[in-house]
PDB file of N, CA and C in Angstrom:
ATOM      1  N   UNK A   1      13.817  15.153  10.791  1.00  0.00           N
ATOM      2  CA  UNK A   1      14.444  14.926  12.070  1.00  0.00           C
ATOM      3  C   UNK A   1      14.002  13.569  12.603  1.00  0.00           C
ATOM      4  N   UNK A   2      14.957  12.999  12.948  1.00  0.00           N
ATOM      5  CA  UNK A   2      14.671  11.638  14.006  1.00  0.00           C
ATOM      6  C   UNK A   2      14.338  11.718  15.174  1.00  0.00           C
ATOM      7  N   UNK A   3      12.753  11.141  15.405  1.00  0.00           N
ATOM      8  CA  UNK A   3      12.474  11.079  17.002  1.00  0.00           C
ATOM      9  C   UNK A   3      12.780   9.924  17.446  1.00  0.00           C
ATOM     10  N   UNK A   4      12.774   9.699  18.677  1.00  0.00           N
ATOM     11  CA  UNK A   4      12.526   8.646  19.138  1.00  0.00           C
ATOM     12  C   UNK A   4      11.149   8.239  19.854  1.00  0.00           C
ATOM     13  N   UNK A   5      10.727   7.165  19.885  1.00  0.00           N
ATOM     14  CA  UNK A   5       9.148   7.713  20.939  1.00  0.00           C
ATOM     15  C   UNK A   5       9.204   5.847  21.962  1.00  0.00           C
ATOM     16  N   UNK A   6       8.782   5.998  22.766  1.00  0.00           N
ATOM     17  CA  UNK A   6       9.109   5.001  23.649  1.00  0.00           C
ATOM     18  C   UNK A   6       7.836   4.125  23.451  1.00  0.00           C
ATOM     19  N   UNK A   7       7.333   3.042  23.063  1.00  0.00           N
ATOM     20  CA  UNK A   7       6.325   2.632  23.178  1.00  0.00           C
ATOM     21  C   UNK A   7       5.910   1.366  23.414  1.00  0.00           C
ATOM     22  N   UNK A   8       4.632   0.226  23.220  1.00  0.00           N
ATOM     23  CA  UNK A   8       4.684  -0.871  23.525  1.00  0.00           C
ATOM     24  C   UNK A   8       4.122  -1.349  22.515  1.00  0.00           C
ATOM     25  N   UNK A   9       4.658  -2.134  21.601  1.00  0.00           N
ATOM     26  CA  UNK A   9       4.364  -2.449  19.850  1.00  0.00           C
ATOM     27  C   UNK A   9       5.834  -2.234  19.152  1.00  0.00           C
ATOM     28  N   UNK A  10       5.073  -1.968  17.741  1.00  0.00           N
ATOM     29  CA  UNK A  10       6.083  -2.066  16.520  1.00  0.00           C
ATOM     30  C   UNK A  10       5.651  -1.277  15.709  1.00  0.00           C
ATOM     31  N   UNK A  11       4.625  -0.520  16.190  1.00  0.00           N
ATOM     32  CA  UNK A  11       3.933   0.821  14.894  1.00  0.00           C
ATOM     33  C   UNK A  11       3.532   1.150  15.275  1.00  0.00           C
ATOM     34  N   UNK A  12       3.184   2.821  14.472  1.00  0.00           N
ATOM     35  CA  UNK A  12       2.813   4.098  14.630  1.00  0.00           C
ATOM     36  C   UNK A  12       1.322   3.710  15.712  1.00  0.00           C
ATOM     37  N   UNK A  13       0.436   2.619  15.745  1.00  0.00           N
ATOM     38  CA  UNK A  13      -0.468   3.061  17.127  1.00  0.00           C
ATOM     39  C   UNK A  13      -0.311   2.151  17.926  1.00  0.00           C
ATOM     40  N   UNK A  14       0.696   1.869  17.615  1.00  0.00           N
ATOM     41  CA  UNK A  14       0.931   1.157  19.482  1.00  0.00           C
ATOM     42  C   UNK A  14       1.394   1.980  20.435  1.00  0.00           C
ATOM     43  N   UNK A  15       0.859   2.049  21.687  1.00  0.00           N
ATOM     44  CA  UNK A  15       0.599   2.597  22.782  1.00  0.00           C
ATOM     45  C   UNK A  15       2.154   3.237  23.182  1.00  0.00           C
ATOM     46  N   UNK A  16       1.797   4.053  23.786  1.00  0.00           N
ATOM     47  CA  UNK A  16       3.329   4.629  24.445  1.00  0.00           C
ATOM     48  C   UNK A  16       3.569   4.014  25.600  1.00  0.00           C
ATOM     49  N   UNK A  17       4.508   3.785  25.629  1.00  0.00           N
ATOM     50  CA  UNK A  17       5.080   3.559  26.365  1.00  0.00           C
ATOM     51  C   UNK A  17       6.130   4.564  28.019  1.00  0.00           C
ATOM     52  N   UNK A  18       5.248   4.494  29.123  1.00  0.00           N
ATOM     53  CA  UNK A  18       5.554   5.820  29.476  1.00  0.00           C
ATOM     54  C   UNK A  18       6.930   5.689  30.512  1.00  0.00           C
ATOM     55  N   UNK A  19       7.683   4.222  29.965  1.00  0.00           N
ATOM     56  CA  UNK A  19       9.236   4.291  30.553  1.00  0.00           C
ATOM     57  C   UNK A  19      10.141   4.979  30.248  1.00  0.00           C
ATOM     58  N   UNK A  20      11.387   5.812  30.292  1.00  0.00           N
ATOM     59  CA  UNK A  20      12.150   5.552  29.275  1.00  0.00           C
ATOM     60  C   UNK A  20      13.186   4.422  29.154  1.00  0.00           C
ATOM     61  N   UNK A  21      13.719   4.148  30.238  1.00  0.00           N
ATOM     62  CA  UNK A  21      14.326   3.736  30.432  1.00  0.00           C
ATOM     63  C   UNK A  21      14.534   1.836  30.286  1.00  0.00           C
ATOM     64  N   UNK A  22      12.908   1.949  30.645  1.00  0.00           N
ATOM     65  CA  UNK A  22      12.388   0.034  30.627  1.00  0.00           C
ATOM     66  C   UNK A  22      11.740  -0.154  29.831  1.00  0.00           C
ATOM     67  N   UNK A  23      11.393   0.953  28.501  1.00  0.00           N
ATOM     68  CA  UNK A  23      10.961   1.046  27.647  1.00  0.00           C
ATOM     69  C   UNK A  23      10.552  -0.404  26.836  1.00  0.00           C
ATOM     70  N   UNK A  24       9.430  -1.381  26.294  1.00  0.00           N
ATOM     71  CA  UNK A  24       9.459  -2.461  25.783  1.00  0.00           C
ATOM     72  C   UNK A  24      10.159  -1.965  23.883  1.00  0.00           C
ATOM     73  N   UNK A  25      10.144  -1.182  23.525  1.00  0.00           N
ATOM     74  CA  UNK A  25      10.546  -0.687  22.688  1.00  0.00           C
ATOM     75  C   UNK A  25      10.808   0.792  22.096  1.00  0.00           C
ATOM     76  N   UNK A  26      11.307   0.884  20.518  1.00  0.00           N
ATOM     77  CA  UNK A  26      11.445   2.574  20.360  1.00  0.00           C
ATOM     78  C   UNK A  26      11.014   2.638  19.372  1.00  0.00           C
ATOM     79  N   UNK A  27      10.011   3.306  18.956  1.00  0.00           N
ATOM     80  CA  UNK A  27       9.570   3.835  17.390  1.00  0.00           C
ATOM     81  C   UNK A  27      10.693   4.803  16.791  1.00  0.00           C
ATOM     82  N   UNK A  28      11.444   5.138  15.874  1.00  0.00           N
ATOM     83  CA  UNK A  28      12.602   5.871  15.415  1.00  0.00           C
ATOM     84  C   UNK A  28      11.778   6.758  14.104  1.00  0.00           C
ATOM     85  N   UNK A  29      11.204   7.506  14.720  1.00  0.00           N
ATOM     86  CA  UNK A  29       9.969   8.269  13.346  1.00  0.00           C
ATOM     87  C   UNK A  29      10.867   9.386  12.737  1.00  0.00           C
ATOM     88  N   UNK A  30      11.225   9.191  11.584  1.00  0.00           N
ATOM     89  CA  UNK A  30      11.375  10.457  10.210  1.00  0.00           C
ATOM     90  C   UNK A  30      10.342  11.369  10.721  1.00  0.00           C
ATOM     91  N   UNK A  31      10.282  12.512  11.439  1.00  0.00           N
ATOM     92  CA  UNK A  31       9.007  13.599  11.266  1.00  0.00           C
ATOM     93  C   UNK A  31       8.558  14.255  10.057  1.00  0.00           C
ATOM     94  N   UNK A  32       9.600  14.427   9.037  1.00  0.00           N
ATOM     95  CA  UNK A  32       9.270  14.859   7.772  1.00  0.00           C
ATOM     96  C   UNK A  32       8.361  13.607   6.919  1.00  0.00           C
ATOM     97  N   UNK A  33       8.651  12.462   6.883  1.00  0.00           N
ATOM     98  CA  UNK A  33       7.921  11.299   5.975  1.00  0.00           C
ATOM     99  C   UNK A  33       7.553  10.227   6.739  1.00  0.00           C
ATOM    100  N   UNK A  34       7.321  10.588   8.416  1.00  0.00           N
ATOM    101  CA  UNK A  34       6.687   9.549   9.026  1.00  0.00           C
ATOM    102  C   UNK A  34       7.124   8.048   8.727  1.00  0.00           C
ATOM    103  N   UNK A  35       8.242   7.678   8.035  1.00  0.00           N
ATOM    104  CA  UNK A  35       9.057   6.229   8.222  1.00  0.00           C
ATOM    105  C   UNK A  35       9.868   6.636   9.422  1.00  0.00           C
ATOM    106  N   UNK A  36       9.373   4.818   9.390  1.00  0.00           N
ATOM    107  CA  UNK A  36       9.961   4.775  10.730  1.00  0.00           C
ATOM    108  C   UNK A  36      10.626   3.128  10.889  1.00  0.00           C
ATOM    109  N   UNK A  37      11.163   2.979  11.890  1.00  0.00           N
ATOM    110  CA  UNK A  37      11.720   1.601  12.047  1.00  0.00           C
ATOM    111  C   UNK A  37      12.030   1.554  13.818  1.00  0.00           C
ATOM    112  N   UNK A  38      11.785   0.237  14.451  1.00  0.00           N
ATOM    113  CA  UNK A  38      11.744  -0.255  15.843  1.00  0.00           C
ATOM    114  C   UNK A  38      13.277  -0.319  15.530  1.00  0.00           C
ATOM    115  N   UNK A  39      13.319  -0.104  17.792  1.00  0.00           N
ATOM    116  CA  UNK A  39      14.536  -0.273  18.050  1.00  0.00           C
ATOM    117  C   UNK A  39      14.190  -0.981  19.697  1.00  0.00           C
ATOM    118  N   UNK A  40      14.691  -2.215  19.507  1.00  0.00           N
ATOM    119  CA  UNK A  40      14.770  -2.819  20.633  1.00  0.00           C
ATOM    120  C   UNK A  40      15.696  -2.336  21.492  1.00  0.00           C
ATOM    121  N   UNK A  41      15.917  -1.824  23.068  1.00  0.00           N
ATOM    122  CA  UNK A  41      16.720  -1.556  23.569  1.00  0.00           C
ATOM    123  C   UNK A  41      17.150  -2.876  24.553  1.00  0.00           C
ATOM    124  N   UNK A  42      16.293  -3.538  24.536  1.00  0.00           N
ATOM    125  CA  UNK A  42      16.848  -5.121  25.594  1.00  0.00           C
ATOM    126  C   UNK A  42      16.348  -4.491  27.267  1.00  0.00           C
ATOM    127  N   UNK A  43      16.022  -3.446  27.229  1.00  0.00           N
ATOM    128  CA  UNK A  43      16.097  -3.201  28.767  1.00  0.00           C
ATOM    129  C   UNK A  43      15.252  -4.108  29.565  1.00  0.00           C
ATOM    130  N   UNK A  44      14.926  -5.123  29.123  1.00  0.00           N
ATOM    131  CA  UNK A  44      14.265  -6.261  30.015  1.00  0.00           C
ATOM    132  C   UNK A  44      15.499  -6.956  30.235  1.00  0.00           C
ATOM    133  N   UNK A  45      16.459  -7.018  29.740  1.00  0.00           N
ATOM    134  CA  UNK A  45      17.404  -8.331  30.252  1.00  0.00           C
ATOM    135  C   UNK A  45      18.627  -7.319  31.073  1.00  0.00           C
ATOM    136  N   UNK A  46      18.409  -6.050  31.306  1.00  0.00           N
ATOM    137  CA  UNK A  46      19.260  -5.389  31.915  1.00  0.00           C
ATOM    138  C   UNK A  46      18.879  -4.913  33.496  1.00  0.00           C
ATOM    139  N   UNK A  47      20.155  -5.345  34.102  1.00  0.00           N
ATOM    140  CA  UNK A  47      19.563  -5.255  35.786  1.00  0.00           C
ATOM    141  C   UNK A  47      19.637  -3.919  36.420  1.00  0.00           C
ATOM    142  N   UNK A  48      20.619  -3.075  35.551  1.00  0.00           N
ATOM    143  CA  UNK A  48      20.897  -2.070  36.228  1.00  0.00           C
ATOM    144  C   UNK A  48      21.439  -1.065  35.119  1.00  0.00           C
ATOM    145  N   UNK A  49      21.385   0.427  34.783  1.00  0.00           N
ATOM    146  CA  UNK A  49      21.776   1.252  34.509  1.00  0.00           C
ATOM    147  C   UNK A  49      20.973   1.093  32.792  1.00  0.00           C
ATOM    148  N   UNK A  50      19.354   0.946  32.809  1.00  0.00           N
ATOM    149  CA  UNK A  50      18.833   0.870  31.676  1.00  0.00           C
ATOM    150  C   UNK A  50      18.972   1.854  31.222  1.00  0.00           C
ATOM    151  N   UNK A  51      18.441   3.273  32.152  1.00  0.00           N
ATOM    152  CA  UNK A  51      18.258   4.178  31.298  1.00  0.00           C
ATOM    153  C   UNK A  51      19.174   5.032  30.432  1.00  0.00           C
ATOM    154  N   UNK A  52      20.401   5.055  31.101  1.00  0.00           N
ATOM    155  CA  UNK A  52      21.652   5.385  30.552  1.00  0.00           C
ATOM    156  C   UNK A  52      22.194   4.790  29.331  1.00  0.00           C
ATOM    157  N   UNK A  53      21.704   3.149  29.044  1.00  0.00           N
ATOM    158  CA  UNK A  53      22.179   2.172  28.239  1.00  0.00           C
ATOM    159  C   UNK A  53      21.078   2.790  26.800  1.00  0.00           C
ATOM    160  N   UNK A  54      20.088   2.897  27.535  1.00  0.00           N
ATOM    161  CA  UNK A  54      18.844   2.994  26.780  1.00  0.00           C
ATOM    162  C   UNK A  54      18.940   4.064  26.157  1.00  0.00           C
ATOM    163  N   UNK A  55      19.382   5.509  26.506  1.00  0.00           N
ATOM    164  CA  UNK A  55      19.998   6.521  26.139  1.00  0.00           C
ATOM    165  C   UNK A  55      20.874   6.873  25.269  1.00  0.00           C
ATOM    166  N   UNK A  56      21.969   6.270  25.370  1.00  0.00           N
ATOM    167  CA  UNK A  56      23.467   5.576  24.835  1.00  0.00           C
ATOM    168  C   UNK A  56      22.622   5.103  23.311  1.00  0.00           C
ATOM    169  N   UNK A  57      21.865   4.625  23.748  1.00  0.00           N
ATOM    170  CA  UNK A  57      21.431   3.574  22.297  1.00  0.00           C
ATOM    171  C   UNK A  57      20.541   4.462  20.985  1.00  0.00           C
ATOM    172  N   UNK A  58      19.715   5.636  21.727  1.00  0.00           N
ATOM    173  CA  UNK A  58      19.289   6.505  20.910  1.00  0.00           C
ATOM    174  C   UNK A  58      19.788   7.008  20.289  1.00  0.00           C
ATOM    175  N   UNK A  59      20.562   7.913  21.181  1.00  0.00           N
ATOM    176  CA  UNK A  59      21.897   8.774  20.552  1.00  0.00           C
ATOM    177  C   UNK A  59      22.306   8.073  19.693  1.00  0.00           C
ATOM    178  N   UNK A  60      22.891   7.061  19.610  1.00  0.00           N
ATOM    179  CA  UNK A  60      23.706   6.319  19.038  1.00  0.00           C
ATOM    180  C   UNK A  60      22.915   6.103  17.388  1.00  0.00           C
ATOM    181  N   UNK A  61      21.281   5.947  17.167  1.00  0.00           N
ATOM    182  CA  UNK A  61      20.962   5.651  16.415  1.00  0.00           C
ATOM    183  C   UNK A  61      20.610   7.334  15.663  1.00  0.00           C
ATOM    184  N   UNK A  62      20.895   8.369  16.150  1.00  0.00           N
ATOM    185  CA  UNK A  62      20.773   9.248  15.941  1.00  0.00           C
ATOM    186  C   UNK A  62      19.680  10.285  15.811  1.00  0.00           C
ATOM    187  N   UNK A  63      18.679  10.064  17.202  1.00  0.00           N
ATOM    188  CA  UNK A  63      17.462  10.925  17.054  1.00  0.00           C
ATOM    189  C   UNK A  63      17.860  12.291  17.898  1.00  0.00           C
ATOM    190  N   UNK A  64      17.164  12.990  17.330  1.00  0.00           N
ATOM    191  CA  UNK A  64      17.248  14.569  17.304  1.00  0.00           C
ATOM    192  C   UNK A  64      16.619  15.067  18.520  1.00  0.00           C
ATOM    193  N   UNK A  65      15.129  14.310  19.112  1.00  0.00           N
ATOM    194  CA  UNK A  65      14.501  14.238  20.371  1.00  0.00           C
ATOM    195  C   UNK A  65      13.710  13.292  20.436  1.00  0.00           C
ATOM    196  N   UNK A  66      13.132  13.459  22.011  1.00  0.00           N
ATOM    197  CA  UNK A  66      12.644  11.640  22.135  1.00  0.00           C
ATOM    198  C   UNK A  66      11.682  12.014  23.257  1.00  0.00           C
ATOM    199  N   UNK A  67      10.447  11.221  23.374  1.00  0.00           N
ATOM    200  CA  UNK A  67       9.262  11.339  23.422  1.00  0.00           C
ATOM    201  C   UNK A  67       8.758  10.122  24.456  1.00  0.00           C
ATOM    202  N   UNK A  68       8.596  10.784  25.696  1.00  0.00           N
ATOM    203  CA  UNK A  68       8.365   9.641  26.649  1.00  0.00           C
ATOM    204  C   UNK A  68       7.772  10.047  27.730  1.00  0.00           C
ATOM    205  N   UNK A  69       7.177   9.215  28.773  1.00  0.00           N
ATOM    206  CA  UNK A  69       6.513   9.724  29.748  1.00  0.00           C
ATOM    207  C   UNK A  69       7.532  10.038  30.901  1.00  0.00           C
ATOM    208  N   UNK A  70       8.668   9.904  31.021  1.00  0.00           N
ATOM    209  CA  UNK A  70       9.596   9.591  32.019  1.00  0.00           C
ATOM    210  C   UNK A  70      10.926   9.436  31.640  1.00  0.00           C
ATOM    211  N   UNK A  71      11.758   9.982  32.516  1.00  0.00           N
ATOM    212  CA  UNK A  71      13.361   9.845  32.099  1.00  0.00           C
ATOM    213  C   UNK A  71      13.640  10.022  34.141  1.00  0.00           C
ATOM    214  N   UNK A  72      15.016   8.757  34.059  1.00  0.00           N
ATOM    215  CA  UNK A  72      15.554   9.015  35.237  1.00  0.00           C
ATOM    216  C   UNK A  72      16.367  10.246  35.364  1.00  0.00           C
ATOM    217  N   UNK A  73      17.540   9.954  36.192  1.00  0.00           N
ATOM    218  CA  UNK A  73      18.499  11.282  36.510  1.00  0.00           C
ATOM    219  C   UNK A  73      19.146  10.964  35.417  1.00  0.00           C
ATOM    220  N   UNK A  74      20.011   9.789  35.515  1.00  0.00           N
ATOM    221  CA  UNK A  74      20.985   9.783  34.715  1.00  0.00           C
ATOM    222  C   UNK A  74      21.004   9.512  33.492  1.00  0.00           C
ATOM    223  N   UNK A  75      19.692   8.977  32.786  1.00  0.00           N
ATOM    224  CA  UNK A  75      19.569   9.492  31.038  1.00  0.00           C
ATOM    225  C   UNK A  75      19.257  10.464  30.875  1.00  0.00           C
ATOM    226  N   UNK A  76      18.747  11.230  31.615  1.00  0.00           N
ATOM    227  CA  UNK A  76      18.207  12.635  31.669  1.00  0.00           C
ATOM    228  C   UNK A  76      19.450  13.388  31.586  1.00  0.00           C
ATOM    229  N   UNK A  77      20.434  13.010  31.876  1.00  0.00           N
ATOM    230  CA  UNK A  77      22.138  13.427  32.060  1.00  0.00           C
ATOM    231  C   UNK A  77      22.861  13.440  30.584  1.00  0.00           C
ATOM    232  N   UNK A  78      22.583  12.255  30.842  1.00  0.00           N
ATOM    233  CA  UNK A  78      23.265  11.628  28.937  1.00  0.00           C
ATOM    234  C   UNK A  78      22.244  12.615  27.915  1.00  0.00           C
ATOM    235  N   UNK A  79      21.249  13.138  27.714  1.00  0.00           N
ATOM    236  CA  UNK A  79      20.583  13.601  26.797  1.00  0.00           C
ATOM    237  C   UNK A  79      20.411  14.958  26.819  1.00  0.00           C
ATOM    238  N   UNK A  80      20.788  15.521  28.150  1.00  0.00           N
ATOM    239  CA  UNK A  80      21.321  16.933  28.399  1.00  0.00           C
ATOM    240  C   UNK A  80      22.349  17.333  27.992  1.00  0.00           C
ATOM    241  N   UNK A  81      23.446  16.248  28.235  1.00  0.00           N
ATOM    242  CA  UNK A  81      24.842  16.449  27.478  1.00  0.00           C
ATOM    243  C   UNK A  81      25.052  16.645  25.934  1.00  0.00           C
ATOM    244  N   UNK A  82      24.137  15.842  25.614  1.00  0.00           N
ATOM    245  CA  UNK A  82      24.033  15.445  23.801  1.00  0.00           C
ATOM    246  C   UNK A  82      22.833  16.852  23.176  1.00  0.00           C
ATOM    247  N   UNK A  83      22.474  17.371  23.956  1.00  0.00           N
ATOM    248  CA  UNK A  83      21.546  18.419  23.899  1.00  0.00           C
ATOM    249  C   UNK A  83      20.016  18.117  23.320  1.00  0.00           C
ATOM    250  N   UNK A  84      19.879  17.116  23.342  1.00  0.00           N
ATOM    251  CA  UNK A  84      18.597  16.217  22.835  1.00  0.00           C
ATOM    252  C   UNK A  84      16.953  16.452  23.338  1.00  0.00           C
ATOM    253  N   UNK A  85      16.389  17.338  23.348  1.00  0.00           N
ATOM    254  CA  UNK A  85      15.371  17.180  24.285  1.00  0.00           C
ATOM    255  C   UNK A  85      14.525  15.979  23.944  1.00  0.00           C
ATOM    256  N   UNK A  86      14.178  16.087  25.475  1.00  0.00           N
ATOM    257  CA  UNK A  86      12.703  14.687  26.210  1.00  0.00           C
ATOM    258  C   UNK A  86      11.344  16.095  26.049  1.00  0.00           C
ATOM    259  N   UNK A  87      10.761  15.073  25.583  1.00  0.00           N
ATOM    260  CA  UNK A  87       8.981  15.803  25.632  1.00  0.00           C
ATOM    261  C   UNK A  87       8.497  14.687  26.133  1.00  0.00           C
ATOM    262  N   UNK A  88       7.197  15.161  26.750  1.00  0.00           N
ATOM    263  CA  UNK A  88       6.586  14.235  28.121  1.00  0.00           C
ATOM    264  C   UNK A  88       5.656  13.868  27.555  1.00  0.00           C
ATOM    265  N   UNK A  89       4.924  12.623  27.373  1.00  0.00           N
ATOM    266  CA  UNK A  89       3.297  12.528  26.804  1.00  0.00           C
ATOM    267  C   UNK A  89       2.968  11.636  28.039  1.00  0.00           C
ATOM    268  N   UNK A  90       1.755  12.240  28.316  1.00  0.00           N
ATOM    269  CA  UNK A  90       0.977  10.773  29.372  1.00  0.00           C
ATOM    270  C   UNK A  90      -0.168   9.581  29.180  1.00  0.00           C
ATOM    271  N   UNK A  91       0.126   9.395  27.671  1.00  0.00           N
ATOM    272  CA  UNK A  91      -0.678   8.456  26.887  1.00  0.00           C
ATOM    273  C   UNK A  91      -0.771   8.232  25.475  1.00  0.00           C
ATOM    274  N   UNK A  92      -1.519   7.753  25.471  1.00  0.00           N
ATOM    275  CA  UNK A  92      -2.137   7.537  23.915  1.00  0.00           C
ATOM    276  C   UNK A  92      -1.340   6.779  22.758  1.00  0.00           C
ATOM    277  N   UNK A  93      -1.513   6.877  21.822  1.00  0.00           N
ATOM    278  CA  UNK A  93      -0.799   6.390  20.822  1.00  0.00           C
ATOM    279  C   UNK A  93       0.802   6.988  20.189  1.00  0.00           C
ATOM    280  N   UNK A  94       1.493   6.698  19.384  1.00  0.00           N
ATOM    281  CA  UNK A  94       2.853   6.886  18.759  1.00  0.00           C
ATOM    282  C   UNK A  94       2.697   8.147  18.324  1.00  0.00           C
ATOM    283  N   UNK A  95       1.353   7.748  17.160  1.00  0.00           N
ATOM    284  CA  UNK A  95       0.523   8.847  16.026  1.00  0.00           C
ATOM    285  C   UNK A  95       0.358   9.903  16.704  1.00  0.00           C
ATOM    286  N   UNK A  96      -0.308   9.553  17.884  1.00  0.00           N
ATOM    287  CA  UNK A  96      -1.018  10.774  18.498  1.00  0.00           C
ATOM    288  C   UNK A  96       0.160  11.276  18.841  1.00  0.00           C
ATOM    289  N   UNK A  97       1.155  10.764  19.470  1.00  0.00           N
ATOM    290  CA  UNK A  97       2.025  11.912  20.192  1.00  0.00           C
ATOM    291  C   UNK A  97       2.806  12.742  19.225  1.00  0.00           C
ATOM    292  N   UNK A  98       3.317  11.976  18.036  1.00  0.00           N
ATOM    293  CA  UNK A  98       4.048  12.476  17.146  1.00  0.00           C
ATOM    294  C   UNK A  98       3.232  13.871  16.470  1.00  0.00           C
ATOM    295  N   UNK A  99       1.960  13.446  16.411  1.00  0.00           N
ATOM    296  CA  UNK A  99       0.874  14.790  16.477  1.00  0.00           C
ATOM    297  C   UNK A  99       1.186  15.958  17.326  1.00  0.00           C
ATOM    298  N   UNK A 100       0.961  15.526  18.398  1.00  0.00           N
ATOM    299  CA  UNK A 100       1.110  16.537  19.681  1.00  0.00           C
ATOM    300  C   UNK A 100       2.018  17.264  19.232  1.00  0.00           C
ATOM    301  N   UNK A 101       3.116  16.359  19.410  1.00  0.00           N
ATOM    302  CA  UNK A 101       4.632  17.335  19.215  1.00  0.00           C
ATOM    303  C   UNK A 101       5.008  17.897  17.826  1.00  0.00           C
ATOM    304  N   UNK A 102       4.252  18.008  16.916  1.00  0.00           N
ATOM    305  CA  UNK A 102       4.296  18.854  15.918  1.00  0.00           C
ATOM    306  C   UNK A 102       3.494  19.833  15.763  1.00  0.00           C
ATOM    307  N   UNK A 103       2.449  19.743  16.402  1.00  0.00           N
ATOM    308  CA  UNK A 103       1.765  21.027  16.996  1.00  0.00           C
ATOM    309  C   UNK A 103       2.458  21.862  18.012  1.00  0.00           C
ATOM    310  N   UNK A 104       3.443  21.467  18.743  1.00  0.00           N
ATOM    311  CA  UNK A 104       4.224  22.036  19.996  1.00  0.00           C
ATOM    312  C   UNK A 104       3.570  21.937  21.135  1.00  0.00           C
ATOM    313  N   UNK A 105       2.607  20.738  21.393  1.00  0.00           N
ATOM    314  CA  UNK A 105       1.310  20.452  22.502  1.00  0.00           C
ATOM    315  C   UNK A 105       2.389  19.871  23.348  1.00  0.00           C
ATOM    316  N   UNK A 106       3.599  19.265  23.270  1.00  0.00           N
ATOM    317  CA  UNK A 106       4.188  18.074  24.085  1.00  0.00           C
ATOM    318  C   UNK A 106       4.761  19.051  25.245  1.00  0.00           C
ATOM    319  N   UNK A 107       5.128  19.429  26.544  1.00  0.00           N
ATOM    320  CA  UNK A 107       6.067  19.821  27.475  1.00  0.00           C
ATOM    321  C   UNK A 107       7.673  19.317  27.411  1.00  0.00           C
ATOM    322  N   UNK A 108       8.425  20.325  27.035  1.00  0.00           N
ATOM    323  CA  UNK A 108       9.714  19.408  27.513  1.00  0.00           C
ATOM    324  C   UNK A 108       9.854  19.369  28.926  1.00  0.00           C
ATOM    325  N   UNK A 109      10.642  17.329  28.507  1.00  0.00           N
ATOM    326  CA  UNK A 109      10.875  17.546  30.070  1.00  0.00           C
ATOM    327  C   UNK A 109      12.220  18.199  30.753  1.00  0.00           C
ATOM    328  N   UNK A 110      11.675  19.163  31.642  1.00  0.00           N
ATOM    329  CA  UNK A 110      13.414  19.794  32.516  1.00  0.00           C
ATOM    330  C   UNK A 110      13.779  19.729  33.267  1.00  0.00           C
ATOM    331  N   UNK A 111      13.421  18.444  34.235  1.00  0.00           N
ATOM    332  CA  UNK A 111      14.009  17.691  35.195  1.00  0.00           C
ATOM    333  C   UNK A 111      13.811  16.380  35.219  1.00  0.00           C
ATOM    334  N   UNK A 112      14.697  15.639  35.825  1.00  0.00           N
ATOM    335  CA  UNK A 112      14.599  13.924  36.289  1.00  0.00           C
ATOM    336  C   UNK A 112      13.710  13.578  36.904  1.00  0.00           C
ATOM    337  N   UNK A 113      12.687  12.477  36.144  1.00  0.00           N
ATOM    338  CA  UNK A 113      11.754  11.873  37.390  1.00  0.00           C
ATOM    339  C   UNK A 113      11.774  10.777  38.089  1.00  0.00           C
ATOM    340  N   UNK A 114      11.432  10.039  38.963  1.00  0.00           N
ATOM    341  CA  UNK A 114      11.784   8.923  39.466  1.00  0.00           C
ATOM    342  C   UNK A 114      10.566   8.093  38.937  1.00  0.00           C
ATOM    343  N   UNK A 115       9.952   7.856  38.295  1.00  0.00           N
ATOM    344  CA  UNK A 115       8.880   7.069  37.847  1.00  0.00           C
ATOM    345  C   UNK A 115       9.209   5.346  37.308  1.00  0.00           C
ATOM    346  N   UNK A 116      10.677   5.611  37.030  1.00  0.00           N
ATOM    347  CA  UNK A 116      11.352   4.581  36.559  1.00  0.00           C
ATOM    348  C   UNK A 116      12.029   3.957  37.541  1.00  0.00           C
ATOM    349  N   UNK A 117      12.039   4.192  39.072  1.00  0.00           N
ATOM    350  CA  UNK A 117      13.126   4.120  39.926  1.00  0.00           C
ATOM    351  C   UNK A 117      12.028   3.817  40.990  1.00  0.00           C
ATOM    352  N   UNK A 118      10.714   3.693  41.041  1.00  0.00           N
ATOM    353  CA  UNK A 118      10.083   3.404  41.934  1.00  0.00           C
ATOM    354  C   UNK A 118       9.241   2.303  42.491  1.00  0.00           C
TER     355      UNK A 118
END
């Protein structure tokens, strides 16, 4: 399965990233063989409607669920629709979280937060 995981780097221990939306990047992890490959979403050069764009762009690359500290309303919308769950981490590394959430340690998230909006 394809995750996505939001982080700040280009590999498995670079830090998470706890946007989703303003995310500096996306780790795209194989959970079965741990390859993986970055996905720039640009949301630095975007003024308005990242997280939705940012959303749009997962889906699009085809992850199964996605791994972040934060989701607004409206990617939280787009990924409800697509039936995708968000799991919440509030730190640490790629590794580590991809850990977590194969243990089933991660929370999904089941509502919109404003963390990105504030």
């Amino acid at each position: 399965m394809l995750i996505g995981i939001s982080i700040r780097g280009d590999h498995l221990d670079a830090p998470v990233d706890l946007r989703l939306g303003r995310a500096q990047m996306f780790l795209l992890v194989d959970s079965d063989t741990e390859q993986f490959k970055t996905l720039d979403p640009g949301a630095g050069q975007i003024q308005h409607g990242a997280g939705i764009q940012t959303a749009q762009m997962l889906l699009k690359a085809g992850v199964k669920a996605v791994i972040s500290g934060d989701c607004g309303p409206k990617a939280f919308q787009v990924f409800q629709a697509a039936q995708v769950p968000l799991y919440s981490v509030t730190g640490g590394t790629a590794r580590e979280a991809l850990a977590a959430w194969r243990r089933q340690e991660l929370p999904v998230i089941g509502q919109p937060g404003g963390m990105g909006h504030a």
